[in-house]
C-alpha atoms as a PDB file:
ATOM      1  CA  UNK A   1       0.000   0.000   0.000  1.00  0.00           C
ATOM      2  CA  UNK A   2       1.199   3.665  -0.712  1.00  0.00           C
ATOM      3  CA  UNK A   3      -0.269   6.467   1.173  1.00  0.00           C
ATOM      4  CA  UNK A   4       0.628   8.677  -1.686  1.00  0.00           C
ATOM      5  CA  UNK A   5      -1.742   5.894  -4.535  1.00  0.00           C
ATOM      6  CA  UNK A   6      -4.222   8.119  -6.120  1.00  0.00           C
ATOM      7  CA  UNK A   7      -7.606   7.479  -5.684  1.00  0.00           C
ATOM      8  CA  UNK A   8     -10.131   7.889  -8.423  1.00  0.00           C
ATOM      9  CA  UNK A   9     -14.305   8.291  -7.325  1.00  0.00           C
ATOM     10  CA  UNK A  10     -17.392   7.913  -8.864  1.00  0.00           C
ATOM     11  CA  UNK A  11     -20.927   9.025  -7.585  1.00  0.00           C
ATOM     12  CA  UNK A  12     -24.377   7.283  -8.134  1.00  0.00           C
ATOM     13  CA  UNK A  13     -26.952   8.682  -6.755  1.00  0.00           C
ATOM     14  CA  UNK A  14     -30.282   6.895  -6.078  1.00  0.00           C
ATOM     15  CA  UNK A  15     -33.103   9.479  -6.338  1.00  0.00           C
ATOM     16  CA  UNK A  16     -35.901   7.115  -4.550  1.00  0.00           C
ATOM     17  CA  UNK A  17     -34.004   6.836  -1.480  1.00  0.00           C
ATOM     18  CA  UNK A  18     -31.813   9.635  -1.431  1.00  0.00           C
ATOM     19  CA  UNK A  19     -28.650   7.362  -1.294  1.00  0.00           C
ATOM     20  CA  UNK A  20     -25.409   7.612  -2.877  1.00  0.00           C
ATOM     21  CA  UNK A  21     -23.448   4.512  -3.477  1.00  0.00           C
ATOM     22  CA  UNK A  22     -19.582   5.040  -4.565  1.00  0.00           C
ATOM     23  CA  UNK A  23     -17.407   3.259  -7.001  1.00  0.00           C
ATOM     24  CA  UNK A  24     -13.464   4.338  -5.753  1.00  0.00           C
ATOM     25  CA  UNK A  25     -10.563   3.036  -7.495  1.00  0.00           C
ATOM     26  CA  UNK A  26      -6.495   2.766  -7.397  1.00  0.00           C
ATOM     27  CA  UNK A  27      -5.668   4.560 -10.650  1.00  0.00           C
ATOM     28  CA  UNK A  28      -2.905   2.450 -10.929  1.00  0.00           C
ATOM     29  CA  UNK A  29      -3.722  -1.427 -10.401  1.00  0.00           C
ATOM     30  CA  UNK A  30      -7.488  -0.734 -11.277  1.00  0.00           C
ATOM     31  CA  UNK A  31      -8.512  -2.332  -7.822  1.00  0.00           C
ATOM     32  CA  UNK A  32     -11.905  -0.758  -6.545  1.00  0.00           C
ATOM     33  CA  UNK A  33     -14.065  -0.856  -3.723  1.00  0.00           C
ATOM     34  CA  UNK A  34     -18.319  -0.100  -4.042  1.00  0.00           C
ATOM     35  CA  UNK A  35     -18.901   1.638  -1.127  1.00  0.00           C
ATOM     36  CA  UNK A  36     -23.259   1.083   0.015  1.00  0.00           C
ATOM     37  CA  UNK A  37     -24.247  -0.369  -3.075  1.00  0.00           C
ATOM     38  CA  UNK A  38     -28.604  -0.249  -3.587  1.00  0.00           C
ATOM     39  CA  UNK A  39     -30.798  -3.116  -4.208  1.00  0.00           C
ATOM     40  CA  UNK A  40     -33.636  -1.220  -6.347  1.00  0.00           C
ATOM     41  CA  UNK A  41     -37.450  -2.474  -4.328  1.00  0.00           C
ATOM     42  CA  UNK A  42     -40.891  -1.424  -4.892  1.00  0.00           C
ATOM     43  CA  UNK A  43     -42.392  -2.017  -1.305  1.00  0.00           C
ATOM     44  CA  UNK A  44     -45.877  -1.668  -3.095  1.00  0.00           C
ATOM     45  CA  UNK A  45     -44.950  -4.481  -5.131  1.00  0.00           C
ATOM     46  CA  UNK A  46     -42.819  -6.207  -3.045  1.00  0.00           C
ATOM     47  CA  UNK A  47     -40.523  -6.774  -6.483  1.00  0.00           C
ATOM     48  CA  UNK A  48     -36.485  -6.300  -6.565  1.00  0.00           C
ATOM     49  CA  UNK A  49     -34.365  -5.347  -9.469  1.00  0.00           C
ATOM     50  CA  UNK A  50     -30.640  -5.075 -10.137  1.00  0.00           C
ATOM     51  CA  UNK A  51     -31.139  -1.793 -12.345  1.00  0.00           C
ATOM     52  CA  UNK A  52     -28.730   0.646  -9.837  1.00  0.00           C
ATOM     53  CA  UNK A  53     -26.251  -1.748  -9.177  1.00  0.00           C
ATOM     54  CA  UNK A  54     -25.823  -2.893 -12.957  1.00  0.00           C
ATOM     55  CA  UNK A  55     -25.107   0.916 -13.687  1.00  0.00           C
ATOM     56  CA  UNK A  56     -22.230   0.398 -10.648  1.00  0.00           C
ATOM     57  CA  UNK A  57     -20.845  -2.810 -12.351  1.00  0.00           C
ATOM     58  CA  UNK A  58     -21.293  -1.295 -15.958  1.00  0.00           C
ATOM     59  CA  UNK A  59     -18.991   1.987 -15.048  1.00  0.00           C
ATOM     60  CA  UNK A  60     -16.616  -0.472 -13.731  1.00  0.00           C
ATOM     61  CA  UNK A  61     -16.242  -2.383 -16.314  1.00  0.00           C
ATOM     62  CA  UNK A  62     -16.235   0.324 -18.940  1.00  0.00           C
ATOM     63  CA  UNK A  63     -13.022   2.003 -16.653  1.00  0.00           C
ATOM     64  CA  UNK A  64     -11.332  -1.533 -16.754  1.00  0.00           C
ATOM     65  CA  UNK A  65     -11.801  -2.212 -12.830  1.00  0.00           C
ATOM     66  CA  UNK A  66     -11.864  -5.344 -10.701  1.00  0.00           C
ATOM     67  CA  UNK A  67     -14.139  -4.367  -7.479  1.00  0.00           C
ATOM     68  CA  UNK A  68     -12.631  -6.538  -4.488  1.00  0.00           C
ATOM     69  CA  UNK A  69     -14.467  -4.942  -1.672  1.00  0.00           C
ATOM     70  CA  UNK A  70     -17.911  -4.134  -0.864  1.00  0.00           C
ATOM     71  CA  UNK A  71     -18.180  -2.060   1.846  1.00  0.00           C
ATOM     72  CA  UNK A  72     -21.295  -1.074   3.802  1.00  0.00           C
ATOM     73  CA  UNK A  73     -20.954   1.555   6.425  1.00  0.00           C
ATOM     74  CA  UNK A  74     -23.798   0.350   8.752  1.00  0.00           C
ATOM     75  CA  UNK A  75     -26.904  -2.082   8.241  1.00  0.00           C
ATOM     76  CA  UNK A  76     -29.333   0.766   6.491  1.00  0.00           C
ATOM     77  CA  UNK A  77     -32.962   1.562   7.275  1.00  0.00           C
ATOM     78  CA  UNK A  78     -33.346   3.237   4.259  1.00  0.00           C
ATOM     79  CA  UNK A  79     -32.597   1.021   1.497  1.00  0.00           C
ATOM     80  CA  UNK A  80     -32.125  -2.247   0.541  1.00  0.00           C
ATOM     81  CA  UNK A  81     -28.037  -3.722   0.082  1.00  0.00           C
ATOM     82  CA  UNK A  82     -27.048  -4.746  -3.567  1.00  0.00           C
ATOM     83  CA  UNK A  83     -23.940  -6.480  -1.808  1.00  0.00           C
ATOM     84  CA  UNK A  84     -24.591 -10.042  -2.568  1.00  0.00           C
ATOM     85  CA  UNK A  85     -25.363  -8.726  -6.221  1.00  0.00           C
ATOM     86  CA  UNK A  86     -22.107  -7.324  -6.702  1.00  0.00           C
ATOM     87  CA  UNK A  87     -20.320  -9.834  -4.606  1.00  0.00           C
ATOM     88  CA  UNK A  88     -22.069 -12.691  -6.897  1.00  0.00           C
ATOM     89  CA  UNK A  89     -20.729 -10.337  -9.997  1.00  0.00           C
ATOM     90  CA  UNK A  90     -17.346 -10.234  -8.767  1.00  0.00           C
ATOM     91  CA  UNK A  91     -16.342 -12.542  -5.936  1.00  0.00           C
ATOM     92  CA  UNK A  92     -15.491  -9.090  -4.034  1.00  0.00           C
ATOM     93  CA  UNK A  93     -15.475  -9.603  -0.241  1.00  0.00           C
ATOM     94  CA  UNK A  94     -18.330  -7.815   1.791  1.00  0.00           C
ATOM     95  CA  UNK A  95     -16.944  -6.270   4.721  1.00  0.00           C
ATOM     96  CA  UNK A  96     -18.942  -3.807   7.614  1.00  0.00           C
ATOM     97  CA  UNK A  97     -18.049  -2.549  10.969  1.00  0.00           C
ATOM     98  CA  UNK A  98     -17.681  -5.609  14.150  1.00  0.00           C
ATOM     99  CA  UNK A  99     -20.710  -3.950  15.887  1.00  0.00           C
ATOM    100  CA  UNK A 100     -23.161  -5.473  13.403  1.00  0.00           C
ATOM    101  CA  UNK A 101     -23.190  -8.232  15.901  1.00  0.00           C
ATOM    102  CA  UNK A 102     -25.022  -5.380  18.498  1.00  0.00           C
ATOM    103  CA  UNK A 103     -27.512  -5.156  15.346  1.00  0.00           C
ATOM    104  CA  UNK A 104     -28.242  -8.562  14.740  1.00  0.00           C
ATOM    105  CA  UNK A 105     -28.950  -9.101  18.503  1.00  0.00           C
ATOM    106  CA  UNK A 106     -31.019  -5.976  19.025  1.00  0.00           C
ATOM    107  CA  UNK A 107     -33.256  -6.887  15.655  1.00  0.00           C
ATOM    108  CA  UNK A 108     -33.470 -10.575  15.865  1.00  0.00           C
ATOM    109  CA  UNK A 109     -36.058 -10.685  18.254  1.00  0.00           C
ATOM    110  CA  UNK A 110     -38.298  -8.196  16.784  1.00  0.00           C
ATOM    111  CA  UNK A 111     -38.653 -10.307  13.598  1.00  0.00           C
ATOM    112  CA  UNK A 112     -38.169 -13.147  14.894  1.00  0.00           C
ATOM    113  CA  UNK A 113     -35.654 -13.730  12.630  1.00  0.00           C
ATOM    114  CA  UNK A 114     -33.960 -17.139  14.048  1.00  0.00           C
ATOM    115  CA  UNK A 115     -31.519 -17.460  11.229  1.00  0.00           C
ATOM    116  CA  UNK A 116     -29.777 -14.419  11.639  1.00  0.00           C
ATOM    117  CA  UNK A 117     -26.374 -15.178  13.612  1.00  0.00           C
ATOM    118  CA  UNK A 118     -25.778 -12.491  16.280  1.00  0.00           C
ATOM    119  CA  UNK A 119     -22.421 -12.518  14.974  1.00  0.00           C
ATOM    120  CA  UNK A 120     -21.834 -11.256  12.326  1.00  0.00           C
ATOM    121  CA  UNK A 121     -20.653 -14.129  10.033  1.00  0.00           C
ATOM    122  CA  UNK A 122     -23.395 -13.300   6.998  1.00  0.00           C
ATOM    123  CA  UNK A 123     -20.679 -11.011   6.477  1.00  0.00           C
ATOM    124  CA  UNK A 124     -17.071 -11.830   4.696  1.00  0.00           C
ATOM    125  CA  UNK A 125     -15.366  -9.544   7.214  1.00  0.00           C
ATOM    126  CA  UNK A 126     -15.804  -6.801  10.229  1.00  0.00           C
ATOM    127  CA  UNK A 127     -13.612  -4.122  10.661  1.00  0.00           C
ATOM    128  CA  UNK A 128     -12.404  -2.831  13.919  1.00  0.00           C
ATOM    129  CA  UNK A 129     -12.109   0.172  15.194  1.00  0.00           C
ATOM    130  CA  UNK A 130      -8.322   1.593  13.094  1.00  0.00           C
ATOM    131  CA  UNK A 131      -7.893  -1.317  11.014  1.00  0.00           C
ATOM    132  CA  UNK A 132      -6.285  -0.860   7.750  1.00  0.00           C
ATOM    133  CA  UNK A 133      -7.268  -2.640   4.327  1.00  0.00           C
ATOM    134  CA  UNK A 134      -5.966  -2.717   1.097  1.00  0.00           C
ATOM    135  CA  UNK A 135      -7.480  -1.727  -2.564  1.00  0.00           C
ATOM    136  CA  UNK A 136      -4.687  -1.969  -5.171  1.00  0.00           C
ATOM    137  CA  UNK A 137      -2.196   0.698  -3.404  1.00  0.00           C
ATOM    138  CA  UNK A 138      -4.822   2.718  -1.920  1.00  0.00           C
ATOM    139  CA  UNK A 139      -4.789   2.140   1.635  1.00  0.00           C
ATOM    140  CA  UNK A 140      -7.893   2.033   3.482  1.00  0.00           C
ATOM    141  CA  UNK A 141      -8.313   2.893   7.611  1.00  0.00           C
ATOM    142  CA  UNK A 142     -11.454   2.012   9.286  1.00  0.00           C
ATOM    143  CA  UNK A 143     -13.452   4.850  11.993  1.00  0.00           C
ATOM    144  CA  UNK A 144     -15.578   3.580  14.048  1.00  0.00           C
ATOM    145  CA  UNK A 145     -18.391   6.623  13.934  1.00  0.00           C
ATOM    146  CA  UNK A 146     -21.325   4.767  16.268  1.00  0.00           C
ATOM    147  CA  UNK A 147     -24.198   7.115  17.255  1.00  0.00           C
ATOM    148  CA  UNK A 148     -26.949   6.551  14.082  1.00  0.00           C
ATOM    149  CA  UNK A 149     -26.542   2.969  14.690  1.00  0.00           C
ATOM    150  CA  UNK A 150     -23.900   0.942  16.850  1.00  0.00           C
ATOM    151  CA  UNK A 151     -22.198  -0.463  13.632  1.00  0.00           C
ATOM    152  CA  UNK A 152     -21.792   2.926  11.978  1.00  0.00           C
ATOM    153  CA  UNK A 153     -18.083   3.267  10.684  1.00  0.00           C
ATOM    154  CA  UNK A 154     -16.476   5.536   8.403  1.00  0.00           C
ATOM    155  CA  UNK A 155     -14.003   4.298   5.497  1.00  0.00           C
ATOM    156  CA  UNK A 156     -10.949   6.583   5.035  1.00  0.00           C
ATOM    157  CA  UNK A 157      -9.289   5.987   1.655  1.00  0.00           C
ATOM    158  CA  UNK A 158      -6.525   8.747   0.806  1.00  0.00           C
ATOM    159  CA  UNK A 159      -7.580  12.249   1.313  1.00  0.00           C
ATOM    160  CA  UNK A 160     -11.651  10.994   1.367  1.00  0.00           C
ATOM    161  CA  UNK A 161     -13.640   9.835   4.012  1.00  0.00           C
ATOM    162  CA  UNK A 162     -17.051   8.326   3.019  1.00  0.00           C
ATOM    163  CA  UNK A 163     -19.016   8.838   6.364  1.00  0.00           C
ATOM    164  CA  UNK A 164     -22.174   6.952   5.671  1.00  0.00           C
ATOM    165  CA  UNK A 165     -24.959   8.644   7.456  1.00  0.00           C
ATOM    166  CA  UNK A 166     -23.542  10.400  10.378  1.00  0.00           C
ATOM    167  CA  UNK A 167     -22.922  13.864   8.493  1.00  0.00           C
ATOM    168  CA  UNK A 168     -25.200  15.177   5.748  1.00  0.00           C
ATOM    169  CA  UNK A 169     -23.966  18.410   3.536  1.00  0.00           C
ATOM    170  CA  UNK A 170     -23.691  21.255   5.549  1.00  0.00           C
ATOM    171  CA  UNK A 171     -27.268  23.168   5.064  1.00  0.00           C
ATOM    172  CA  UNK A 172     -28.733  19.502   5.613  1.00  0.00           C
ATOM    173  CA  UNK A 173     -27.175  18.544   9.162  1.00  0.00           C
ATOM    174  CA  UNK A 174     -26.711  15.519  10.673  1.00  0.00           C
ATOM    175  CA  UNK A 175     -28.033  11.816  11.356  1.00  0.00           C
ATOM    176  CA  UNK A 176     -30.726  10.715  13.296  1.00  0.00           C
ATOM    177  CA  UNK A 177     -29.911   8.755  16.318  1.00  0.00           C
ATOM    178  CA  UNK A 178     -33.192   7.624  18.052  1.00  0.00           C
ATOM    179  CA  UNK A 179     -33.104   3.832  15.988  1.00  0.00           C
ATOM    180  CA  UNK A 180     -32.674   1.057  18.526  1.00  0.00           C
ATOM    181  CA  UNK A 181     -28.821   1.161  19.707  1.00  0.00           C
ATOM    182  CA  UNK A 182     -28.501   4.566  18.336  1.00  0.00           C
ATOM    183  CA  UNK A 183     -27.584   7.711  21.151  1.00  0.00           C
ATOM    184  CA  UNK A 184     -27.407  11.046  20.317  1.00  0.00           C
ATOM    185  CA  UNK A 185     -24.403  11.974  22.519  1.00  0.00           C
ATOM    186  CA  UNK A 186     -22.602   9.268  21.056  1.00  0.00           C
ATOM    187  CA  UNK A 187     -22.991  10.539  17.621  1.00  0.00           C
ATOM    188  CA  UNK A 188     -21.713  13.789  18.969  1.00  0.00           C
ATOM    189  CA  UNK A 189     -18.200  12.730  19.679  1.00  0.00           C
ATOM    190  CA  UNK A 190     -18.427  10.332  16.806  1.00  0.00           C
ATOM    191  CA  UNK A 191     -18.982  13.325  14.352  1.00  0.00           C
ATOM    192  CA  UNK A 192     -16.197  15.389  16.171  1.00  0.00           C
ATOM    193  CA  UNK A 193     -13.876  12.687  15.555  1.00  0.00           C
ATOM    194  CA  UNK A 194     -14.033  13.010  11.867  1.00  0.00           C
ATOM    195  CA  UNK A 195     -13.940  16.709  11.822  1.00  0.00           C
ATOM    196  CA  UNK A 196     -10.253  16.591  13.897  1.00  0.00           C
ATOM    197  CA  UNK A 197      -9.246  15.616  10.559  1.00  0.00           C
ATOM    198  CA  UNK A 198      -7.612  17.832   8.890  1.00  0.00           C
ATOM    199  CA  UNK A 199      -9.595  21.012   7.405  1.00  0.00           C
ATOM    200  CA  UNK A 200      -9.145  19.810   3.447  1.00  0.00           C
ATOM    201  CA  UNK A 201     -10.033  16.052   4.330  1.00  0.00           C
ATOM    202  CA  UNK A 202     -12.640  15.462   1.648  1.00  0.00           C
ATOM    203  CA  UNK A 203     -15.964  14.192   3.029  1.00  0.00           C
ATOM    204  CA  UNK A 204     -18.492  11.986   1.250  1.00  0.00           C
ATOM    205  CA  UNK A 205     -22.377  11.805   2.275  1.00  0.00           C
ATOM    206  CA  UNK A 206     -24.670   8.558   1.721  1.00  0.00           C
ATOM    207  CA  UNK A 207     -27.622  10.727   2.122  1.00  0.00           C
ATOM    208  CA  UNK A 208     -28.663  14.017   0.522  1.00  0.00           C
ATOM    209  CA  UNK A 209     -32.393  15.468   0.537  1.00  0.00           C
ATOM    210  CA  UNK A 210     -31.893  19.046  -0.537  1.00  0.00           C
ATOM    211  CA  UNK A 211     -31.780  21.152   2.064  1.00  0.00           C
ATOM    212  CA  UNK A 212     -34.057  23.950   1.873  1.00  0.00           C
ATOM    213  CA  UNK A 213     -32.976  26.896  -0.923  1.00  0.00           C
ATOM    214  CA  UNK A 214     -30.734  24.144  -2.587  1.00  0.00           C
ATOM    215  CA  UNK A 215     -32.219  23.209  -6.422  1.00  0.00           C
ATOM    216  CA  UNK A 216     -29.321  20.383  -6.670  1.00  0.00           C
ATOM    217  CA  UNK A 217     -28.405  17.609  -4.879  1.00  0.00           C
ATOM    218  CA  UNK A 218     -25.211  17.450  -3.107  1.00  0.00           C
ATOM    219  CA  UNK A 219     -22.599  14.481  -1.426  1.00  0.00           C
ATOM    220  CA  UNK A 220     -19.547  16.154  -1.633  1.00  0.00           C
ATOM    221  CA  UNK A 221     -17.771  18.842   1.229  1.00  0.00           C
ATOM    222  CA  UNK A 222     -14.676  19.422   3.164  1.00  0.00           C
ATOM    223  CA  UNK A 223     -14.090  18.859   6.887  1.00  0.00           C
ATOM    224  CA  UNK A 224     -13.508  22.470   6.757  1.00  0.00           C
ATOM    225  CA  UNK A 225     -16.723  23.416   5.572  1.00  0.00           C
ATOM    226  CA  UNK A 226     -18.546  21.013   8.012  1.00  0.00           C
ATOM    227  CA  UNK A 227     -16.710  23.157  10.779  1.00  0.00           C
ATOM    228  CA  UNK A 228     -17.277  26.095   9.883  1.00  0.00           C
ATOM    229  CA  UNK A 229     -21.260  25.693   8.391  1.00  0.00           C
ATOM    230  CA  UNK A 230     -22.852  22.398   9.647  1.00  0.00           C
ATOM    231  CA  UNK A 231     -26.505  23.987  10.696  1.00  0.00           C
ATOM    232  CA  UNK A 232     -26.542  21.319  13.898  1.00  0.00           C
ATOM    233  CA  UNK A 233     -22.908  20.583  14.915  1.00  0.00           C
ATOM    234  CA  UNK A 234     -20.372  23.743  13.607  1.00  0.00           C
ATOM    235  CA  UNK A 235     -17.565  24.663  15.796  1.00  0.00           C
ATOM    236  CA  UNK A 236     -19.127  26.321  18.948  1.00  0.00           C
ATOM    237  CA  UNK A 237     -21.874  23.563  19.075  1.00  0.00           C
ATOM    238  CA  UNK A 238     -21.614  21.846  22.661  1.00  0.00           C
ATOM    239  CA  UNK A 239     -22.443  18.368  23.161  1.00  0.00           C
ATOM    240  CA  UNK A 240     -25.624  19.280  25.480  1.00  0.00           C
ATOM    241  CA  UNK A 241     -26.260  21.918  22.556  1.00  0.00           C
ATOM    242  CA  UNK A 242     -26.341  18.957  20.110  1.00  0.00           C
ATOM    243  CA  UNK A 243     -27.816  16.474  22.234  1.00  0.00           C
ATOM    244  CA  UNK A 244     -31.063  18.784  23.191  1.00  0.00           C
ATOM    245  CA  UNK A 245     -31.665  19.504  19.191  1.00  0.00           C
ATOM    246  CA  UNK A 246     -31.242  15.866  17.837  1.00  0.00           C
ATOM    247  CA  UNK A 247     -33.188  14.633  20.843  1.00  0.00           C
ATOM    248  CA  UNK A 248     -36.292  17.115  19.810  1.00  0.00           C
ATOM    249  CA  UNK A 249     -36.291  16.326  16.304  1.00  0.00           C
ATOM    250  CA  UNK A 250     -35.751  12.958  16.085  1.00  0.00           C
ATOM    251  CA  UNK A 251     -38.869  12.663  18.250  1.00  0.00           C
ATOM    252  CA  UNK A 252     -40.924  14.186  15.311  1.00  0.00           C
ATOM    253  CA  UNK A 253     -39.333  12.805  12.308  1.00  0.00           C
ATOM    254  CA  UNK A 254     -41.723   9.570  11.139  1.00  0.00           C
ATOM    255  CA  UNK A 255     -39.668   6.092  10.084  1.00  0.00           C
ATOM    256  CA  UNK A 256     -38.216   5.516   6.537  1.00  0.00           C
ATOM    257  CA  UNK A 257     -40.582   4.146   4.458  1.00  0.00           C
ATOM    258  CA  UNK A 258     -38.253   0.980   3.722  1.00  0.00           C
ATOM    259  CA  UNK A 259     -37.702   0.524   7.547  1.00  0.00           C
ATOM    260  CA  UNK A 260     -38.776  -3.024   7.989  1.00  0.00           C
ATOM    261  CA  UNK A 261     -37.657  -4.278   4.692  1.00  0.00           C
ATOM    262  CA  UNK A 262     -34.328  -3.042   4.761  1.00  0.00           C
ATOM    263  CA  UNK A 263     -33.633  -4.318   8.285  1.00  0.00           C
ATOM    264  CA  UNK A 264     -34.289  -7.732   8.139  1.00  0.00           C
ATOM    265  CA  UNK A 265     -32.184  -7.735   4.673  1.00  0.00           C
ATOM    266  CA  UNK A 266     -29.186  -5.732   5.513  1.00  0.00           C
ATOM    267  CA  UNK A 267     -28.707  -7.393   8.824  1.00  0.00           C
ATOM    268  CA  UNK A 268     -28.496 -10.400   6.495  1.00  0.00           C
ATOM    269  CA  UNK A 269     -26.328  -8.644   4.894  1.00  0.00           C
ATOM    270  CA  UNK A 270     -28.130  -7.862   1.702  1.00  0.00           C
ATOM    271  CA  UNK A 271     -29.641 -11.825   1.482  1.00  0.00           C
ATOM    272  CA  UNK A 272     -33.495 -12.003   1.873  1.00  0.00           C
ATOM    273  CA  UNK A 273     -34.784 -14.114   4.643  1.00  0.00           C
ATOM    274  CA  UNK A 274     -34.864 -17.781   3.922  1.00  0.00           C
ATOM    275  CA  UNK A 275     -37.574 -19.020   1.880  1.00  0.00           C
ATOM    276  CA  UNK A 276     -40.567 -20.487   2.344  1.00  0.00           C
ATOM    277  CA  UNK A 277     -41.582 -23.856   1.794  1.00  0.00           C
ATOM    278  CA  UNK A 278     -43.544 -22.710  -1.742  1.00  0.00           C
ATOM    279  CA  UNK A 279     -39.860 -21.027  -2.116  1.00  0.00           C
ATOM    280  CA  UNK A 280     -41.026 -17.094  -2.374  1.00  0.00           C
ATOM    281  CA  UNK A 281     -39.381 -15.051   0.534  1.00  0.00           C
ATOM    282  CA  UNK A 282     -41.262 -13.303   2.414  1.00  0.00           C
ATOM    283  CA  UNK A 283     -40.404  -9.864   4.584  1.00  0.00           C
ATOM    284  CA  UNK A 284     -42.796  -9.711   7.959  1.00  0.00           C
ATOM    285  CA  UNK A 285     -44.257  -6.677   9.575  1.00  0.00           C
ATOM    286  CA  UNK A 286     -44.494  -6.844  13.459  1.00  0.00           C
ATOM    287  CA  UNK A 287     -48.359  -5.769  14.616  1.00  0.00           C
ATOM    288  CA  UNK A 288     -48.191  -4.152  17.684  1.00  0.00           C
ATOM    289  CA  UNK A 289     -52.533  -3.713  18.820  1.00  0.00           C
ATOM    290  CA  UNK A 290     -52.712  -0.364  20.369  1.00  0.00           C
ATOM    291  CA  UNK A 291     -54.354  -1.026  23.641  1.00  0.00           C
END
């Protein structure tokens, strides 16, 4: 690995769920990693398609690239994983942060979802907390960022860090952090970990939604900029200040619509629950009866 191995990027952004997946590349040995590749699902339909990450595998192949990681920064409540798509395309490894295991155990019970480990081994690896990985010469370094989830890690690669949901742009914010395992003071000093980087790091969102006066969407800023402009945690915010204001909104803001489906999925880590004996998976729904 050489620290000085330029890194090339590529953005695709997925307008129905607001998520940007990443293609990132060693410009020299053509090794890449996809960085929270989408599964494309119609939860009226119940009916999955490979349309988003065939657009991935096509740019990668047009560029002359052999994808050998997967990454996923956290098991996502917002979309469905095309990881086993792109691992079945390319035999890449599919790798997430060790806390998945805290995940799996919280969400187990709640869909009763027996098959699921509690340890993580659906998944080809789990980083820790610092460890270093390999894509061509690029060298990788692993953050844990817990706070939005217990798994949540960021993936340093050269001068970028892709952050998965615990930053938005700027104008937009931050994360939520009222999902089972999730803590808002936690996300505090998880965020202020990544901006002690230094002020030209380059930052990469998962999310974007527009904030307010913005026409375009956005996934790219600096550590810098987060500083100095973040609307809920720019220098001068205290962690009480923080705390307060995430704790507030998060108790108004409604669940993602692909919630339960993209649970029980990407705790599997992108697989479907096992079939039935007719052989059609099926996703459940837990009732609760309002008393």
């Amino acid at each position: 690995m050489k620290p000085s191995a330029r890194s090339e990027i590529r953005a695709f952004f997925d307008e129905p769920t607001n998520t940007v997946s990443y293609l990132v590349w060693d410009a020299r040995t053509k090794k890449a990693a996809v960085i929270d590749p989408v599964l494309d699902f119609d939860h009226r339909s119940g009916k999955a398609t490979v349309k988003s990450a065939d657009a991935l595998l096509e740019a990668a192949k047009a560029q002359g690239i052999e994808i050998v990681w997967v990454l996923e920064t956290h098991a996502h409540a917002d979309h469905l994983s095309g990881a086993p798509y792109v691992k079945l395309k390319t035999g890449a490894k599919v790798g997430i942060g060790e806390h998945i295991r805290d995940v799996q155990r919280i969400f187990r019970p709640v869909f009763n979802a027996t098959d699921v480990s509690g340890d993580g081994s659906e998944f080809d690896h789990l980083f820790k907390d610092g460890e270093r990985f390999a894509i061509g010469d690029l060298e990788g370094e692993v953050l844990a960022t817990p706070g939005h989830t217990p798994a949540c890690v960021s993936y340093k690669i050269g001068d970028a860090v892709f952050v998965g949901d615990t930053l938005f742009m700027p104008d937009y914010g931050t994360a939520r952090a009222d999902f089972p395992g999730g803590d808002a003071r936690t996300l505090y000093r998880s965020i202020k970990r990544i901006l002690d980087l230094p002020p030209e790091t380059r930052l990469f969102m998962c999310h974007d939604y527009k904030a307010p006066g913005r026409d375009d969407y956005a996934w790219e800023t600096t550590v810098g900029e987060e500083r100095a402009k973040n609307v809920h945690v720019r220098e001068g915010v205290s962690e009480d200040e923080f705390a307060k204001m995430r704790e507030t909104r998060d108790a108004k803001l409604a669940a993602p619509l692909l919630l339960l489906p993209s649970i029980q999925v990407n705790i599997r880590a992108g697989h479907f629950p096992p079939a039935d004996i007719n052989g059609v998976h099926y996703l459940k729904v837990p009732v609760k009866l309002a008393s």
